[in-house]
Protein backbone atom coordinates (compact mmCIF):
# COMPACT_ATOMS: atom_id res chain seq x y z
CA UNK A 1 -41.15 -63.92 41.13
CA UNK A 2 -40.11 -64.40 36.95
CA UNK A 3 -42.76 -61.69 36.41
CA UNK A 4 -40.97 -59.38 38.77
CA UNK A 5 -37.26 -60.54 37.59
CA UNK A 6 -39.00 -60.16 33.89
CA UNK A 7 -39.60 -56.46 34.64
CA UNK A 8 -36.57 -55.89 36.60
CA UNK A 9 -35.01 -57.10 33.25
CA UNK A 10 -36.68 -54.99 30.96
CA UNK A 11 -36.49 -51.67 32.94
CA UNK A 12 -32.23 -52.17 32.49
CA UNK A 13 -32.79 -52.80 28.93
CA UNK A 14 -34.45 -50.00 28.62
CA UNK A 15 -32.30 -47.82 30.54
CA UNK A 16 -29.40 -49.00 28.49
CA UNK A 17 -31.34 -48.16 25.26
CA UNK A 18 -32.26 -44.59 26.27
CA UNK A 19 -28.59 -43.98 27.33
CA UNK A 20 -27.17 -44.82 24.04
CA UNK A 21 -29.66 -42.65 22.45
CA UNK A 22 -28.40 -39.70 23.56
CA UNK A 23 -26.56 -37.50 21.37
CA UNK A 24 -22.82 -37.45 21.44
CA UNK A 25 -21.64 -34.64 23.98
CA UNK A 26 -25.11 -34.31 25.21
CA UNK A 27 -25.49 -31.31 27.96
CA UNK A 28 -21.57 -31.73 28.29
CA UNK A 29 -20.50 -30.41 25.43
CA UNK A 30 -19.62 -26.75 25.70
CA UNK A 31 -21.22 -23.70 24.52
CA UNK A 32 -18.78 -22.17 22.23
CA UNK A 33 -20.79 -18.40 21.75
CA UNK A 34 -18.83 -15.76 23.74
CA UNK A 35 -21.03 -13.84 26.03
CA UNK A 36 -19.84 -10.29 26.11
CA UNK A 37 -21.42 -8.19 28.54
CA UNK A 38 -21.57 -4.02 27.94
CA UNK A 39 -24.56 -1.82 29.22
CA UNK A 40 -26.03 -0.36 26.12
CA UNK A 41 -26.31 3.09 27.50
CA UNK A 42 -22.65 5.01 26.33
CA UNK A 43 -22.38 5.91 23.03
CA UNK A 44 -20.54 6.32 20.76
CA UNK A 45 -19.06 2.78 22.73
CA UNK A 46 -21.72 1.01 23.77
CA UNK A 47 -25.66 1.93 22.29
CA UNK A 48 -28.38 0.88 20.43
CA UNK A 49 -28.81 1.54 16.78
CA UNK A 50 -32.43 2.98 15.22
CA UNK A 51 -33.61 -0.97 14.66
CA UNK A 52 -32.73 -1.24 18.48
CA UNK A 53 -29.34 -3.84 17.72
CA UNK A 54 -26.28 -3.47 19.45
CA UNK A 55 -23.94 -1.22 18.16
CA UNK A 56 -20.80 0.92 18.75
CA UNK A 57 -16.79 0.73 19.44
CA UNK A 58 -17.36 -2.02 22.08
CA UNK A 59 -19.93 -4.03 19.63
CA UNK A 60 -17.30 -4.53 16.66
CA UNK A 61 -14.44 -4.90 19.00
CA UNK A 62 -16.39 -7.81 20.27
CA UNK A 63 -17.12 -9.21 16.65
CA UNK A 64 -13.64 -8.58 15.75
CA UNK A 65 -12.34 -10.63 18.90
CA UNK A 66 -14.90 -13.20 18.70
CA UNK A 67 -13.94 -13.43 14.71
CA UNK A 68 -10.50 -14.23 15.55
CA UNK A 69 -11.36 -17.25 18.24
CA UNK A 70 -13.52 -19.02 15.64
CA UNK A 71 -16.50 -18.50 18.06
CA UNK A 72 -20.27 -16.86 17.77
CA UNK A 73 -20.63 -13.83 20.03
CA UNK A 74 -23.55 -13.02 21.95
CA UNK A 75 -24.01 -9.00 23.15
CA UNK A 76 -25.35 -9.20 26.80
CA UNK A 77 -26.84 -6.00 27.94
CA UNK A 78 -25.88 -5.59 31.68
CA UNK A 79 -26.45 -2.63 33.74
CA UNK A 80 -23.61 -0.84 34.82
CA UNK A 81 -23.55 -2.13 38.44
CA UNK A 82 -24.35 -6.06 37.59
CA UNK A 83 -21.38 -5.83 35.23
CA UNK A 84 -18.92 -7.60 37.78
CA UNK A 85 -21.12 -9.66 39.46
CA UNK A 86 -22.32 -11.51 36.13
CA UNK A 87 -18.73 -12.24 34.79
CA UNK A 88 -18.09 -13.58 38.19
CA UNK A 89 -21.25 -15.79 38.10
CA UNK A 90 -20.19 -16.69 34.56
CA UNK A 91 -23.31 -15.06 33.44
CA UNK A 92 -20.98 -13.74 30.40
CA UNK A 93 -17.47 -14.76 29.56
CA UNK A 94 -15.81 -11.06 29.43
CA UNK A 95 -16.75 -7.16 29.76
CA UNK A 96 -16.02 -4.57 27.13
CA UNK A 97 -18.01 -2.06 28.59
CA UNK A 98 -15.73 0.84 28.54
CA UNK A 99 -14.36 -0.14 32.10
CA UNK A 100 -11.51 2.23 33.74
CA UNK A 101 -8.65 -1.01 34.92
CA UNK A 102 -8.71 0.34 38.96
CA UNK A 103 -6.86 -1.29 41.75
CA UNK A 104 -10.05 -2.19 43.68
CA UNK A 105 -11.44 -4.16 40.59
CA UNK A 106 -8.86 -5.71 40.23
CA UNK A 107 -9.17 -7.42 43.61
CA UNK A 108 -12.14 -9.14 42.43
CA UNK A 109 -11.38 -9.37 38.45
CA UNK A 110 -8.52 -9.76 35.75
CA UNK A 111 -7.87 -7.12 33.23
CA UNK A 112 -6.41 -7.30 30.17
CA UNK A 113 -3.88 -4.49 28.91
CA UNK A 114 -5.57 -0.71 28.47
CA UNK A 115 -6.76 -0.04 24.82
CA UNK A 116 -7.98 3.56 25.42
CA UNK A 117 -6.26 6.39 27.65
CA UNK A 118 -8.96 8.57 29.04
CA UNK A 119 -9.30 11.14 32.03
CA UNK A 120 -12.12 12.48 34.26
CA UNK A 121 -13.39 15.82 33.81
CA UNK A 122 -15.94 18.48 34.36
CA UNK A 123 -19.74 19.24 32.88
CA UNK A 124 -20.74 22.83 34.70
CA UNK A 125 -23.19 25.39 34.55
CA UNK A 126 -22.43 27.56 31.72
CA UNK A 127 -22.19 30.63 33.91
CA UNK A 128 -20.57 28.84 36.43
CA UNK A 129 -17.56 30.15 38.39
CA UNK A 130 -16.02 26.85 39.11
CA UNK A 131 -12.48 26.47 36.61
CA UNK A 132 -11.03 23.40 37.69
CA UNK A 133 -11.26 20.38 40.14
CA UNK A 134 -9.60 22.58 42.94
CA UNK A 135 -12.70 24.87 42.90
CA UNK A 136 -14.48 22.04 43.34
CA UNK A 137 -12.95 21.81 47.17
CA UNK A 138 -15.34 25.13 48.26
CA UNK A 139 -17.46 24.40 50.90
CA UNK A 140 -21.21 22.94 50.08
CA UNK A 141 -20.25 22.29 46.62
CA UNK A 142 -23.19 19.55 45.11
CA UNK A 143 -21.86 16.76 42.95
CA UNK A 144 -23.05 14.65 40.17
CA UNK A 145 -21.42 11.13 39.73
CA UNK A 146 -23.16 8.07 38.34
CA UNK A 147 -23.47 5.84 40.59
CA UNK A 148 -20.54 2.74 40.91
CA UNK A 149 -18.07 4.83 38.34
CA UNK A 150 -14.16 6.46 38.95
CA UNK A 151 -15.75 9.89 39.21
CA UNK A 152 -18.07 8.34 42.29
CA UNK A 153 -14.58 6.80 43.57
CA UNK A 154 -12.40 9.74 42.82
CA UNK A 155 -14.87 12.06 44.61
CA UNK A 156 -15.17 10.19 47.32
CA UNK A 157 -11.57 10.20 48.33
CA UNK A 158 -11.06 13.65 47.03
CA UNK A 159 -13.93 15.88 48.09
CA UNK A 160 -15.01 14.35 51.56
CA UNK A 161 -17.57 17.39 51.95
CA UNK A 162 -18.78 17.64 49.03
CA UNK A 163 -23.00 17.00 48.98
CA UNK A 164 -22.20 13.70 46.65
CA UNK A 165 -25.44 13.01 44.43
CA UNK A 166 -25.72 9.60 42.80
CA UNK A 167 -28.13 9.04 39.86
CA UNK A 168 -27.63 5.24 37.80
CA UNK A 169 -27.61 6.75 34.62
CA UNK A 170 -25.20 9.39 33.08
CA UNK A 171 -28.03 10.94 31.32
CA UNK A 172 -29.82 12.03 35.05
CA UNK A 173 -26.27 13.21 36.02
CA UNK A 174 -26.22 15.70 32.86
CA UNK A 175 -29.81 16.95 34.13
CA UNK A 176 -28.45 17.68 37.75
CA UNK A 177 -26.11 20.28 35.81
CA UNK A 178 -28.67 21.55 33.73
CA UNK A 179 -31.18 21.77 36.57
CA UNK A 180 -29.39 23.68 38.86
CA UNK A 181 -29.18 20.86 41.29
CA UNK A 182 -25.67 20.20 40.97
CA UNK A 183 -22.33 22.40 40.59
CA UNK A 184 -20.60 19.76 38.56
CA UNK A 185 -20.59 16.04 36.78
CA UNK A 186 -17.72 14.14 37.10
CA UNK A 187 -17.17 11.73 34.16
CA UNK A 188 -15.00 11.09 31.03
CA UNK A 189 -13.99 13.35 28.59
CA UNK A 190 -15.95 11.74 25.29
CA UNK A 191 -19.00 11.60 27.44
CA UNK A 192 -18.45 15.20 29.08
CA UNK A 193 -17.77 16.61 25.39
CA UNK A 194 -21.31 15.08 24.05
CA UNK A 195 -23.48 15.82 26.59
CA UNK A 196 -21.94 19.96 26.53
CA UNK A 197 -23.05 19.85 22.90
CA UNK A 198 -26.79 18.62 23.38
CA UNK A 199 -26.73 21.24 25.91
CA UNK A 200 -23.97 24.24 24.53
CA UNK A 201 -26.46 27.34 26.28
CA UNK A 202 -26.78 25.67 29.48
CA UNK A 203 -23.61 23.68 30.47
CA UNK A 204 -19.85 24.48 30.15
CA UNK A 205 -17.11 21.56 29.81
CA UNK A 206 -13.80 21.62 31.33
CA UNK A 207 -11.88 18.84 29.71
CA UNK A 208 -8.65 19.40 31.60
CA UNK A 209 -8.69 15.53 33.06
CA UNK A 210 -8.68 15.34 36.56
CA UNK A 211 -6.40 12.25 36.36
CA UNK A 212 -6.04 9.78 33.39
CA UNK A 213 -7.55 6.13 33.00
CA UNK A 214 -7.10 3.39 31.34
CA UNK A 215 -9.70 1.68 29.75
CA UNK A 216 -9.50 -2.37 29.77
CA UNK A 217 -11.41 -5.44 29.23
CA UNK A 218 -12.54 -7.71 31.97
CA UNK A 219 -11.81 -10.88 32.80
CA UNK A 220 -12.69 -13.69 35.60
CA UNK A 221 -9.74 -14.37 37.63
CA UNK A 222 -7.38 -17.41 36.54
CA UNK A 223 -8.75 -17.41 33.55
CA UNK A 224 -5.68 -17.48 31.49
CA UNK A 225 -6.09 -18.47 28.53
CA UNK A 226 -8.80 -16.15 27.43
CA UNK A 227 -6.38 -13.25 29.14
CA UNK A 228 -3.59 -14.34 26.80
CA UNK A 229 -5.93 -14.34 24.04
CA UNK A 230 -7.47 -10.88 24.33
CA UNK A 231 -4.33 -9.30 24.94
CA UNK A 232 -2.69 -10.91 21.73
CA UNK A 233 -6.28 -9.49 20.13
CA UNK A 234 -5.88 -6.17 21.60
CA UNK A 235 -2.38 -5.50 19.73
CA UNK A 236 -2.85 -7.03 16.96
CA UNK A 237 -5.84 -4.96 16.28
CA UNK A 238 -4.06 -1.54 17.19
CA UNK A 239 -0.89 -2.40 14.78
CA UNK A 240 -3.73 -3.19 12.07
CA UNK A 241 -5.54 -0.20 12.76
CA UNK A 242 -8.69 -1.34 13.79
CA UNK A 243 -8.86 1.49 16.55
CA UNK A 244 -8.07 3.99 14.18
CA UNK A 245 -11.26 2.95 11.90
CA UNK A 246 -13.52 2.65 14.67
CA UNK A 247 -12.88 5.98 15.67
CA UNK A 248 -13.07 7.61 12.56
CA UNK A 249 -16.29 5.64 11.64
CA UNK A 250 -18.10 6.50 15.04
CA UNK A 251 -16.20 9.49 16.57
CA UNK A 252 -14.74 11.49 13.30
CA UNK A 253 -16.36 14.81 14.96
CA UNK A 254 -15.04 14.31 18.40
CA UNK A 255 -11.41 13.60 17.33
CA UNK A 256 -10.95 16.08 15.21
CA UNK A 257 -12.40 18.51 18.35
CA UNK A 258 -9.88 16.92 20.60
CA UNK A 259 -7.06 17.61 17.72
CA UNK A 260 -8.25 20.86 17.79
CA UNK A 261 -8.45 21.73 21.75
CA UNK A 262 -4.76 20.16 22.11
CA UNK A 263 -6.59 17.03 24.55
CA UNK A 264 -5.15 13.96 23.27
CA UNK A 265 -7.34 11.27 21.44
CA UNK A 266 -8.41 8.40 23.35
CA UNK A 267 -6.88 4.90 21.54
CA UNK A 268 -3.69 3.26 22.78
C-alpha cells in the first residue's frame, strides 16, 4: 500500500513538473503571420515570378497591408474555386485575389470597400461577326467562361441558350477562342486585353464592358476588426499613391492602352 501511495505521489509530482515546463503561451498563443490567399494564375495581379515567388499587384498590396499591422504575411496559393471555402475554414485570414464584391458572395463572406473598377468584356475570333454582348443573344452561340467567375454568373442569367463551356483556367478559355470551339470569352478587361495581344492574328477584343465590377478584398463574416483595418489600409494607400505605383510598375503598357482607347483605368 506505501509503495502504491509512493507512486501515486510521484506520478503528481511529476505531472506538476512537466506542466510548469512548458513555455509561456504554449499552443495558445496566437499565430500572428497573416495568411493571404490569391490563386497565382492572373497576372499582372496575382503570378509567379522567373524564381517561381509570388509576385504581382495583389502580392505587395498584401506586404504593404501586412507592413502596416506589424504582422509577417504568408502568400497562400488557392485555386480559384477553394478561395471561399478556405477563408471560411480559416485556412487563410483574407483574399486578395482580384475578387469582383457580388451580392451572392456576400451571403457567405464580408468585403471590404472596392479598390479597382473593372467590367466584363469580350475575346472573339478575329474575323468574327459578333460586335457586342447583344450579338451574343443569336441562337447556338458557344461560350467560354472560367469556371466559378462573374462572366460564368453573368452568362448564366443573361444568355439562357447559349452552349455555356466551362474550363478552370482562363488560359483554356483563351484556347476555346482561338480553337474555333467557342464564339466568345467572357472575362475582364486587363485579362481580355493580354490574352488579344499573345494572340493579335487570331482573336479580336471588344473592351466595351458588359457591366462594371468592383474589385474587393475578402473577409470572414463578423470579423470586424480586420474589416475596419483593411478598409483604413485601402485609403490610406490610394491617397499615398500606392495604386498609382503598382500600376505603373506592373501595368505601364496596359494603362497607357486604356488612356489611349478612351476605357478608363482600373484603380479606385
Amino acid at each position: 500500500m506505501i509503495r502504491l501511495l509512493s507512486i501515486f505521489a510521484l506520478t503528481i509530482v511529476t505531472s506538476l513538473c512537466l506542466t510548469g515546463c512548458q513555455p509561456q503561451g504554449g499552443n495558445d498563443t496566437p499565430d500572428p503571420t497573416l495568411r493571404v490567399g490569391m490563386e497565382l494564375t492572373f497576372p499582372p495581379f496575382e503570378m509567379r515570378n522567373e524564381a517561381n515567388q509570388p509576385d504581382g499587384i495583389s502580392v505587395r498590396m498584401a506586404e504593404a497591408l501586412a507592413e502596416r499591422l506589424g504582422r509577417p504575411v504568408e502568400i497562400v496559393d488557392v485555386a480559384w474555386e477553394g478561395l471561399i471555402p478556405a477563408l471560411k475554414s480559416e485556412k487563410i485570414d483574407i483574399i486578395i485575389s482580384s475578387m469582383t464584391k457580388t451580392e451572392e458572395r456576400a451571403r457567405s463572406i464580408a468585403f471590404s470597400d472596392g479598390y479597382v473598377t473593372n467590367g466584363l468584356c469580350l475575346l472573339v475570333a478575329a474575323d468574327s461577326p459578333i460586335q457586342s454582348a447583344a450579338d451574343l443573344e443569336a441562337p447556338g452561340t458557344r461560350l467560354a467562361v472560367k469556371l466559378a467567375t462573374t462572366g460564368e454568373l453573368w452568362a448564366r442569367e443573361h444568355l439562357p441558350e447559349a452552349q455555356i463551356n466551362t474550363p478552370d483556367t482562363s488560359a483554356a478559355c483563351v484556347l476555346e477562342v482561338v480553337q474555333g470551339k467557342s464564339d466568345a470569352f467572357v472575362f475582364d478587361q486587363i485579362s481580355i486585353y493580354q490574352f488579344w495581344k499573345k494572340y493579335p492574328e487570331e482573336t479580336r477584343m471588344i473592351l466595351k464592358p458588359i457591366r462594371a465590377e468592383s474589385w474587393a478584398v475578402g473577409l470572414r463574416q463578423g470579423d470586424d476588426e480586420m474589416l475596419e483595418q483593411v478598409n483604413a489600409f485601402l485609403a490610406d494607400f490610394r491617397e499615398q499613391g500606392g495604386f498609382d505605383r503598382l500600376a505603373e510598375r506592373y501595368m505601364a503598357e496596359e494603362k497607357a492602352a486604356f488612356e489611349e482607347m478612351g476605357v478608363p483605368f482600373l484603380f479606385e
